[in-house]
Protein backbone atom coordinates (compact mmCIF):
# COMPACT_ATOMS: atom_id res chain seq x y z
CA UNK A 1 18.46 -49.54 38.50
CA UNK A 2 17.40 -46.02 40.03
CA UNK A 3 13.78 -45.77 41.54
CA UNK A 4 13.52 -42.76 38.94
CA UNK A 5 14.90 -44.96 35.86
CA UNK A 6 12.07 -47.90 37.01
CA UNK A 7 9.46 -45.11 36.82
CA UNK A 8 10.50 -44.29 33.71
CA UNK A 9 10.09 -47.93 32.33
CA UNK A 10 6.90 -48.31 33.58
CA UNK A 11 5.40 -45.34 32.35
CA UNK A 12 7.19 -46.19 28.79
CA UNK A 13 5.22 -49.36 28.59
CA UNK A 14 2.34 -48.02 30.16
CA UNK A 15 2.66 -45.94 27.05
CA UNK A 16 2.88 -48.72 25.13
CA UNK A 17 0.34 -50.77 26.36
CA UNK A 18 -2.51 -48.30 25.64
CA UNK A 19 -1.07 -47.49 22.21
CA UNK A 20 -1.20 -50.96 21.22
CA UNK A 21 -4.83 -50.99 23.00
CA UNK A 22 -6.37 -48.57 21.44
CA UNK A 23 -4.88 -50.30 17.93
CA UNK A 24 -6.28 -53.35 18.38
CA UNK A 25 -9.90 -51.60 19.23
CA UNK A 26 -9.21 -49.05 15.98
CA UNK A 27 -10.20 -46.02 18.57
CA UNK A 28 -7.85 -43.12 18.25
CA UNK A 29 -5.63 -41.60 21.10
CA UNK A 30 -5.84 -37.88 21.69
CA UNK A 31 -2.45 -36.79 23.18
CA UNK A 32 -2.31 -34.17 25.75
CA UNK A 33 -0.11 -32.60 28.44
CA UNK A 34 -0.84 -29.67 30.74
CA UNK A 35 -4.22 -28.95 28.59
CA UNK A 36 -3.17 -25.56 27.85
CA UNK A 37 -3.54 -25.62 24.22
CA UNK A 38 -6.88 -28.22 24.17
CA UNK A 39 -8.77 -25.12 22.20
CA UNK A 40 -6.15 -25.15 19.51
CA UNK A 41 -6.46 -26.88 16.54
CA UNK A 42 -9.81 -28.90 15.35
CA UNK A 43 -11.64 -30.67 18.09
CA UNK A 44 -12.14 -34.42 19.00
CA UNK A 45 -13.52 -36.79 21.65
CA UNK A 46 -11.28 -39.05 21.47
CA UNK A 47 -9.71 -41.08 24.52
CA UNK A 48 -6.94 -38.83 26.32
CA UNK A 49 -2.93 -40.31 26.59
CA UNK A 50 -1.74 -38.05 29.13
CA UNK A 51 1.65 -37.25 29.34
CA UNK A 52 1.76 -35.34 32.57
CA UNK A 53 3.26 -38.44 34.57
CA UNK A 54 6.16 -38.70 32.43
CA UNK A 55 8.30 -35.63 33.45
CA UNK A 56 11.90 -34.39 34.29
CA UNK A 57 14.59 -32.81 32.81
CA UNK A 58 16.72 -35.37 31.57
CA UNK A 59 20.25 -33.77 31.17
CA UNK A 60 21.23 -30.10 30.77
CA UNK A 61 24.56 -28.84 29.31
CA UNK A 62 24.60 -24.98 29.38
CA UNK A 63 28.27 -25.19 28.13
CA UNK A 64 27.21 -26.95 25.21
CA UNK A 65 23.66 -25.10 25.38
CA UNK A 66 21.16 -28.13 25.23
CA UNK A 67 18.58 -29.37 27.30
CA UNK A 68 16.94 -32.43 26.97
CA UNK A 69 13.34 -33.15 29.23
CA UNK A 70 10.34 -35.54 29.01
CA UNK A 71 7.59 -34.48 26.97
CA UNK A 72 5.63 -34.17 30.23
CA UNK A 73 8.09 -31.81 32.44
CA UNK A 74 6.84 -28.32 33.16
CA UNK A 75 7.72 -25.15 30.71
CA UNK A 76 7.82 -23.20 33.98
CA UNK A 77 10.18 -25.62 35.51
CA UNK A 78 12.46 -25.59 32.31
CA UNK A 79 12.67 -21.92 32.25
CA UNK A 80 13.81 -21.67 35.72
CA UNK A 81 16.37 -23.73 35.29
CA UNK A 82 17.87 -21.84 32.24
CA UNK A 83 17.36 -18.56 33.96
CA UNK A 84 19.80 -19.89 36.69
CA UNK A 85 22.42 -20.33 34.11
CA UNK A 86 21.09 -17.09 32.21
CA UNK A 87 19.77 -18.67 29.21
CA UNK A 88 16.77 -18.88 27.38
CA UNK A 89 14.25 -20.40 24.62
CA UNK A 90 15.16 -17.96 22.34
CA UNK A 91 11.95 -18.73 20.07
CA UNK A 92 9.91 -17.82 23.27
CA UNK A 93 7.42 -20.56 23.64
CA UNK A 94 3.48 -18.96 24.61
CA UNK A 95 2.26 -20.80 27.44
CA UNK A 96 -1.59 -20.14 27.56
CA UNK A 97 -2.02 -21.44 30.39
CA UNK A 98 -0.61 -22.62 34.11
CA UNK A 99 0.30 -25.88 32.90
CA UNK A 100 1.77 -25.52 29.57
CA UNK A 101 4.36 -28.86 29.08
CA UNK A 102 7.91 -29.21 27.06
CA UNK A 103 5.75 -31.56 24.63
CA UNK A 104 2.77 -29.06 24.38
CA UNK A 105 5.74 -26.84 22.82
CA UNK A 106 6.75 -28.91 20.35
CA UNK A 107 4.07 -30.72 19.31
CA UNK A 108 1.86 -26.79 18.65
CA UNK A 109 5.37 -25.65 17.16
CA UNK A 110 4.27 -21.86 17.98
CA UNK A 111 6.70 -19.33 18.65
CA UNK A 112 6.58 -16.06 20.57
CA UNK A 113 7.92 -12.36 19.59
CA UNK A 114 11.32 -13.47 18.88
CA UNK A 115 10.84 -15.57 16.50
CA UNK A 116 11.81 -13.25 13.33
CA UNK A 117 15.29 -12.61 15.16
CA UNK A 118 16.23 -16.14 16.30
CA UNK A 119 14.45 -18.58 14.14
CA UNK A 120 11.52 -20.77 14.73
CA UNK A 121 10.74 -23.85 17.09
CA UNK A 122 11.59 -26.26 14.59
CA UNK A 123 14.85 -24.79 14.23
CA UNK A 124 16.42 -25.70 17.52
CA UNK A 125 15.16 -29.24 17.98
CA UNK A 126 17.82 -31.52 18.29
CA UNK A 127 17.33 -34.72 18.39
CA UNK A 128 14.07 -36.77 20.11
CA UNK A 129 12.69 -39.96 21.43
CA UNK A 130 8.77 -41.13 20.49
CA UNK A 131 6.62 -44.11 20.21
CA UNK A 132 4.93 -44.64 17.37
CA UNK A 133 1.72 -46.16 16.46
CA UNK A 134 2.94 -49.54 16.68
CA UNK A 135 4.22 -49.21 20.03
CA UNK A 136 7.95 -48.97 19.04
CA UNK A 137 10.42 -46.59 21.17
CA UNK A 138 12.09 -44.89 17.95
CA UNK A 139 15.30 -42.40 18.93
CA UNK A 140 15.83 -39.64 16.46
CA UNK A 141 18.74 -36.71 16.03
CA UNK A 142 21.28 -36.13 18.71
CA UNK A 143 22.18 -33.73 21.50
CA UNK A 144 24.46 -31.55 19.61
CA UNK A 145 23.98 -29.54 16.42
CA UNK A 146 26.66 -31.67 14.54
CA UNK A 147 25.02 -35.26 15.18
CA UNK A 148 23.06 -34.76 12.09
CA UNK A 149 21.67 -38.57 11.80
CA UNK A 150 18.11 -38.20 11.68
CA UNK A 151 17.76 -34.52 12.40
CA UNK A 152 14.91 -34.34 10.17
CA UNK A 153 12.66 -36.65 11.53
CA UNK A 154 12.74 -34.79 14.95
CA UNK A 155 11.88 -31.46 12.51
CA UNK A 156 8.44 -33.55 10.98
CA UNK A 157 7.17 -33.23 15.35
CA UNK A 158 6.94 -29.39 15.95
CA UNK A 159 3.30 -28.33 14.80
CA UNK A 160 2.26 -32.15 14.19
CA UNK A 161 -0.34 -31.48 17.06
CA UNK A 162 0.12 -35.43 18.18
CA UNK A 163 -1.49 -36.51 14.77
CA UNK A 164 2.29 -38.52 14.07
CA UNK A 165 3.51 -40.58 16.98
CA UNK A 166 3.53 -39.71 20.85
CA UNK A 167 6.57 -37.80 22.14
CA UNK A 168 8.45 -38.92 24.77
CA UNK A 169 11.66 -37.01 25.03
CA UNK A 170 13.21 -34.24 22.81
CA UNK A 171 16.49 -32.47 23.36
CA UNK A 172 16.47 -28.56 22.15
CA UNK A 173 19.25 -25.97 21.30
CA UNK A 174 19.10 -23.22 24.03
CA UNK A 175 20.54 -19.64 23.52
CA UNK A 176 22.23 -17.44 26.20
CA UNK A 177 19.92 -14.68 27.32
CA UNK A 178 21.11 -10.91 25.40
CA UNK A 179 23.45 -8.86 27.27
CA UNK A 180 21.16 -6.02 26.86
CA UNK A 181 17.76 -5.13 25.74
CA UNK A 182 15.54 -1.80 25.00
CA UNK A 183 12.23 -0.80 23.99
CA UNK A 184 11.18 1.56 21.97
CA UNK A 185 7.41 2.89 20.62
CA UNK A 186 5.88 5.35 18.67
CA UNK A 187 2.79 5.87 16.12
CA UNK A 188 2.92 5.33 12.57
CA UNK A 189 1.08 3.90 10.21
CA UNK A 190 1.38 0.56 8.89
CA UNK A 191 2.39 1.33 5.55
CA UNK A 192 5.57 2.69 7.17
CA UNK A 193 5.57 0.63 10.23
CA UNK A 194 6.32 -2.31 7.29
CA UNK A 195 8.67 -0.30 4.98
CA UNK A 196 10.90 0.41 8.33
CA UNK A 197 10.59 -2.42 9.68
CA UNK A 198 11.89 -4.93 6.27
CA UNK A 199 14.36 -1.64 5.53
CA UNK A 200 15.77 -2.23 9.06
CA UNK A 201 15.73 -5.71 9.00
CA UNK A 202 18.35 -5.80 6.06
CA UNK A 203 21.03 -3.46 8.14
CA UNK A 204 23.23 -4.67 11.12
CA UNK A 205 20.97 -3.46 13.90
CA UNK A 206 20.00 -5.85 16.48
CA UNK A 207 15.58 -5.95 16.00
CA UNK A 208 14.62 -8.78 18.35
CA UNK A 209 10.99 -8.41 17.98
CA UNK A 210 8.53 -5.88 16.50
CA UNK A 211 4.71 -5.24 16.98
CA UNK A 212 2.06 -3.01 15.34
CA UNK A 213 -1.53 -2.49 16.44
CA UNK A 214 -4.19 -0.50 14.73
CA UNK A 215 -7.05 -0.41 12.32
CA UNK A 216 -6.17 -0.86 8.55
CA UNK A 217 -5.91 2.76 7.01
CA UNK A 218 -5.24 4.56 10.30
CA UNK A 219 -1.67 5.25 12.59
CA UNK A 220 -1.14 2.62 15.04
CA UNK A 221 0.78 1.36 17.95
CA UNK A 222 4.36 0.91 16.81
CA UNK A 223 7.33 -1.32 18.99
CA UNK A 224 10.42 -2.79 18.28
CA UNK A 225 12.60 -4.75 20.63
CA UNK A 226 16.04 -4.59 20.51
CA UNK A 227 18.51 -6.97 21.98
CA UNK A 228 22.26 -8.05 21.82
CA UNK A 229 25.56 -6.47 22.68
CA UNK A 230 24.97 -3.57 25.12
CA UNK A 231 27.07 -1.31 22.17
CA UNK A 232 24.70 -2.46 19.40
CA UNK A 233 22.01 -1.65 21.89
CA UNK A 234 23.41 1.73 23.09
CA UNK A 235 24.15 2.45 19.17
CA UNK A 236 20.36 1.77 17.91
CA UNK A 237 18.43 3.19 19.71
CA UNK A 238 19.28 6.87 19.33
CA UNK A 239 19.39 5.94 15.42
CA UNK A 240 16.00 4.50 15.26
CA UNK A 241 14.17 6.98 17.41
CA UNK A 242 15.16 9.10 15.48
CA UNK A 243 13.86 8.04 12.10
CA UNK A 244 10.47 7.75 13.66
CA UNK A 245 10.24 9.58 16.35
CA UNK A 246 9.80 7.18 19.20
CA UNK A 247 10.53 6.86 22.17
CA UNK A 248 12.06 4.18 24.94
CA UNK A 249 9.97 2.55 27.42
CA UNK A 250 10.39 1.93 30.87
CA UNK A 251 11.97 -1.86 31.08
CA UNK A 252 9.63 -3.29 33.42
CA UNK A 253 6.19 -1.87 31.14
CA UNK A 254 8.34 -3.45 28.03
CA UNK A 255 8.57 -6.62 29.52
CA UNK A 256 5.31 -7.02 30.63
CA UNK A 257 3.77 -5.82 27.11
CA UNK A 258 5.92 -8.72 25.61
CA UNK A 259 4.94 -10.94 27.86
CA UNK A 260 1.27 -10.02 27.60
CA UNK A 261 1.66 -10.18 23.49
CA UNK A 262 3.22 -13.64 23.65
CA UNK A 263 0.19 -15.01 25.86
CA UNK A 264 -2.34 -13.05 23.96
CA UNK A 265 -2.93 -10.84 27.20
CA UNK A 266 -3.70 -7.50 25.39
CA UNK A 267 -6.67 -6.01 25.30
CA UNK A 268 -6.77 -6.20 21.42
CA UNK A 269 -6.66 -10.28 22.34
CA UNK A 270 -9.53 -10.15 24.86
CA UNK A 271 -13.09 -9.69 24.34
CA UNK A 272 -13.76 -11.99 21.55
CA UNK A 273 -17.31 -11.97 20.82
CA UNK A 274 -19.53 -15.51 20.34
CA UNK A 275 -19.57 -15.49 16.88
CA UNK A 276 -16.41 -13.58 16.05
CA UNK A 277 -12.78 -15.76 15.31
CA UNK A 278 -9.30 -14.82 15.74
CA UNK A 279 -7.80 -15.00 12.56
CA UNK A 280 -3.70 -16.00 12.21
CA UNK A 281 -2.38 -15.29 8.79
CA UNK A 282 1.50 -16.22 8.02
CA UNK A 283 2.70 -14.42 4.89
CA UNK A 284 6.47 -13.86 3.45
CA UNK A 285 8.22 -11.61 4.13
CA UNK A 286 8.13 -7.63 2.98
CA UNK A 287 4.49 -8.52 2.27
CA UNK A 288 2.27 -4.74 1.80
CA UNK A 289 -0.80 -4.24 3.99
CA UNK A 290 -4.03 -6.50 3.08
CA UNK A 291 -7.18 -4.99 1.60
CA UNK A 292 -9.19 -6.06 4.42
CA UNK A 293 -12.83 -4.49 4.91
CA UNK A 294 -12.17 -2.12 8.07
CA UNK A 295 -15.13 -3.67 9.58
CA UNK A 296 -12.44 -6.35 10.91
CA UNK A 297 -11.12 -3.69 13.68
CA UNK A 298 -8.15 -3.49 15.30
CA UNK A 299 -5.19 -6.18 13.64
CA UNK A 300 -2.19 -7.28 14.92
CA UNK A 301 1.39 -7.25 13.05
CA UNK A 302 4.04 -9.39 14.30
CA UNK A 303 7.25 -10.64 12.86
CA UNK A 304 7.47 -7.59 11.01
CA UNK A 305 4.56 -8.29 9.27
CA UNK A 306 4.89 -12.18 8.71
CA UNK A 307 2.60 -12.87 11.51
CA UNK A 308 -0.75 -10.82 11.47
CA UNK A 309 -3.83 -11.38 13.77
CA UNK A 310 -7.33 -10.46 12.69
CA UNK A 311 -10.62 -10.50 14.75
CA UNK A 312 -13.56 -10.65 12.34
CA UNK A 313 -16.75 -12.34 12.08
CA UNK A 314 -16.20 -16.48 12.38
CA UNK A 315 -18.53 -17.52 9.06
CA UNK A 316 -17.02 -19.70 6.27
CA UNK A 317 -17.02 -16.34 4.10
CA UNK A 318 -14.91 -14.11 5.95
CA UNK A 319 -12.34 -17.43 6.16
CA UNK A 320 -12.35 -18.19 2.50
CA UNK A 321 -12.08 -14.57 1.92
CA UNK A 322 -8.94 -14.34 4.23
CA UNK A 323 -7.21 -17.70 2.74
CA UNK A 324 -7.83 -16.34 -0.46
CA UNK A 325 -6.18 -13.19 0.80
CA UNK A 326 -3.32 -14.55 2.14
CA UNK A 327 -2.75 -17.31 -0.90
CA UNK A 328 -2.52 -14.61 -3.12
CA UNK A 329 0.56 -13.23 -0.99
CA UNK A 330 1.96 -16.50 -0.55
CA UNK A 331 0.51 -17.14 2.81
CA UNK A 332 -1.82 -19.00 4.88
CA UNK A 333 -4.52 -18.51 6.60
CA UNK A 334 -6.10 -19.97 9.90
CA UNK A 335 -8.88 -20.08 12.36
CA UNK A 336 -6.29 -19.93 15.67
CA UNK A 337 -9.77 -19.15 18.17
CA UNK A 338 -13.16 -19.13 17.81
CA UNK A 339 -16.26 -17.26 19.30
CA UNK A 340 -18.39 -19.96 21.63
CA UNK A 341 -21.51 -19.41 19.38
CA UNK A 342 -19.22 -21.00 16.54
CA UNK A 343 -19.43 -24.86 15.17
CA UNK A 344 -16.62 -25.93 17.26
CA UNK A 345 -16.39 -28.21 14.04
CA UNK A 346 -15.49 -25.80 12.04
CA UNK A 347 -12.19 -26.03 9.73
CA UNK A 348 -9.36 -24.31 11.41
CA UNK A 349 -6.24 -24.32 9.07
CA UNK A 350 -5.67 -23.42 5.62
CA UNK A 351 -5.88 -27.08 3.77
CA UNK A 352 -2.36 -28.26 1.43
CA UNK A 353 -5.39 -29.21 -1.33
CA UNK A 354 -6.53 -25.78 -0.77
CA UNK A 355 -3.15 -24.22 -2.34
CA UNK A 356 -0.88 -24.99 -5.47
CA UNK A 357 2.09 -24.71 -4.09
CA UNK A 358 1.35 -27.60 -1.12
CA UNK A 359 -1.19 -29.68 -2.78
CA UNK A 360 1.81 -31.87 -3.44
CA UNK A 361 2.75 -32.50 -0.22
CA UNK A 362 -0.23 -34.43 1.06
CA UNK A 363 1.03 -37.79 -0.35
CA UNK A 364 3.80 -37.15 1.39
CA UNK A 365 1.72 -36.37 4.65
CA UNK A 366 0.10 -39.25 3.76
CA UNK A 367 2.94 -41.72 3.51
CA UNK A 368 4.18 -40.22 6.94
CA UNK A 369 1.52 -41.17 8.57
CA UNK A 370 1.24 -44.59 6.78
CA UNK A 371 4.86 -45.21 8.37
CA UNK A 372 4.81 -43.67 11.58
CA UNK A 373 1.26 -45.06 12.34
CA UNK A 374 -0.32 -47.74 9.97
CA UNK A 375 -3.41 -48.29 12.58
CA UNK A 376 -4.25 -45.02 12.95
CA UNK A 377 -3.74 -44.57 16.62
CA UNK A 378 -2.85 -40.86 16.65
CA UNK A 379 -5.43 -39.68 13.65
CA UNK A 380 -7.61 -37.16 15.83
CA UNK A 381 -7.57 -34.73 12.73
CA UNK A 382 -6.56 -32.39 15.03
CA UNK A 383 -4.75 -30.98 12.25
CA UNK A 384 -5.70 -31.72 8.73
């Protein structure tokens, strides 16, 4: 047995021993990795499991483009390791933060710009390896897209904030990085920024991500990434510029505003004041502009509109106002931060009893849970 393997074991039933702990003395275990993502979601004081110790890329196959890691290893370290073989996340994780960790991924499911090209998180897990509340080592999925035997479970763990059992391993789908990629802005309003943007998205042109910033009723900040084939590339951008007049940024101040919108660097991101919150609403797709008091500033389209980010004041109000906004689009709605003046108690997400059409799933949440972890263990109510 290799010194590494022996680790391994060790931590596994180290694991183990303060699930079953923490069972017997009916205190819940708050799961955490790097820490980047501790403000996300609603807050406890719960005990910590770390799973910092448990890290290292496990196996990599860029010929059959999968990577499997411990929950623990690095997203930094996983990155640089694709980027040797010129391949990517292609749902480009956010970090926030120094320390961000492959489990910290999953378990906040969020996705970055790309994510209305190439799918979401949820899509490209594979298969996975967890504990569960009673301290069993449970295997799900596979390591290729056709082992199909309990693919789903590994689907329930992206966005299941650690509330379901703790991850220990997880192998993802990875995607080879585009051949080419261009940038291109201009300043429209969002009316049109939307109508383009869903017209476009229906044609054979390669969008990759989109982004418009500006205050509801006025032009804003329109840009579109595109990415693929270097033809398709060549081919669209002429075409779209075109139609609205924009223009093609320099590719190292395109990379860095990506960047900066996937971590929330922008300056439409910063400033939050004490009692203001930064709102997340997820709506279908093609959905109009909001009627939204312009009090609420500056907002954020992503997704091409399926992803919107408001800054407003952080009362219950101006939340029930926006979930009843975005329910009556077919949406949710979400606290994502919050001002430090604000009840860090606060609800954060959109409740399933809240909405018709997922008031039915919370038996099935609750039988989940029941399953995966009778005692309790993992039931921070870090999400609801």
């Amino acid at each position: 047995m290799s010194s590494n393997t022996s680790h391994s074991n060790l931590q596994i039933e180290a694991f183990r021993e303060q699930i079953l702990g923490a069972a017997k003395a009916n205190s819940p275990l708050s799961i955490e990795g790097g820490g980047s993502k501790a403000w996300y979601g609603n807050p406890n004081v719960f005990t910590k499991l770390s799973t910092r110790s448990y890290s290292g890329i496990l196996e990599y196959q860029p010929e059959e483009l999968v990577i499997t890691a411990c929950a623990g290893t690095p997203l930094k370290e996983i990155e640089a390791v694709l980027a040797e073989k010129n391949q990517v996340l292609a749902f480009e994780p956010p970090h926030f933060g120094e320390h961000a960790t492959f489990g910290g991924v999953i378990a906040s499911g969020l996705a970055g710009p790309g994510r209305i090209s190439t799918g979401n998180l949820r899509d490209y897990v594979l298969g996975s390896r967890i504990m569960d509340g009673k301290g069993q080592d449970l295997s799900f999925g596979g390591k290729v897209m056709k082992n199909v035997a309990g693919y789903d479970v590994s689907r329930l763990l992206p966005g299941s904030m650690g509330t379901l059992s703790l991850l220990l391993e997880a192998s993802v789908k990875v995607l080879p990085k585009p051949a080419s990629t261009a940038t291109i802005r201009c300043y429209i309003s969002q009316e049109k920024a939307l109508r383009v943007l869903n017209e476009w998205a229906g044609q054979p042109l390669p969008l990759s991500a989109s982004c418009w910033i500006g205050k509801p009723g006025q032009d804003g900040e329109l840009t579109i990434r595109l990415a693929g084939a270097i033809a398709a590339v060549n081919a669209a951008i002429p075409l779209l510029n075109a139609a609205i007049d924009a223009t093609e940024l320099d590719p190292a101040i395109a990379q860095t505003f990506w960047s900066d919108l996937r971590e929330q660097r922008l300056a439409v991101f910063n400033n939050l004041q004490s009692t203001d919150t930064l709102y997340r609403l997820a709506l279908p797709a093609a959905c109009a502009p909001l009627t939204i008091e312009n009090s609420v500033g500056e907002i954020v389209l992503e997704w091409h509109g399926q992803q919107r980010w408001i800054k407003a004041p952080g009362d219950d109000a101006t939340f029930a106002n926006l979930k009843r906004i975005a329910h009556t689009h077919g949406g949710h709605a979400s606290r994502f931060k919050q001002g430090s003046n604000l009840d860090p108690n606060n609800q954060r997400f959109t409740l399933l009893s809240e909405q018709s059409h997922s008031v039915a799933l919370e038996a099935v949440q609750a039988r989940l849970r029941a399953a995966f972890d009778p005692a309790g263990v993992f039931a921070t109510k870090r999400l609801p």
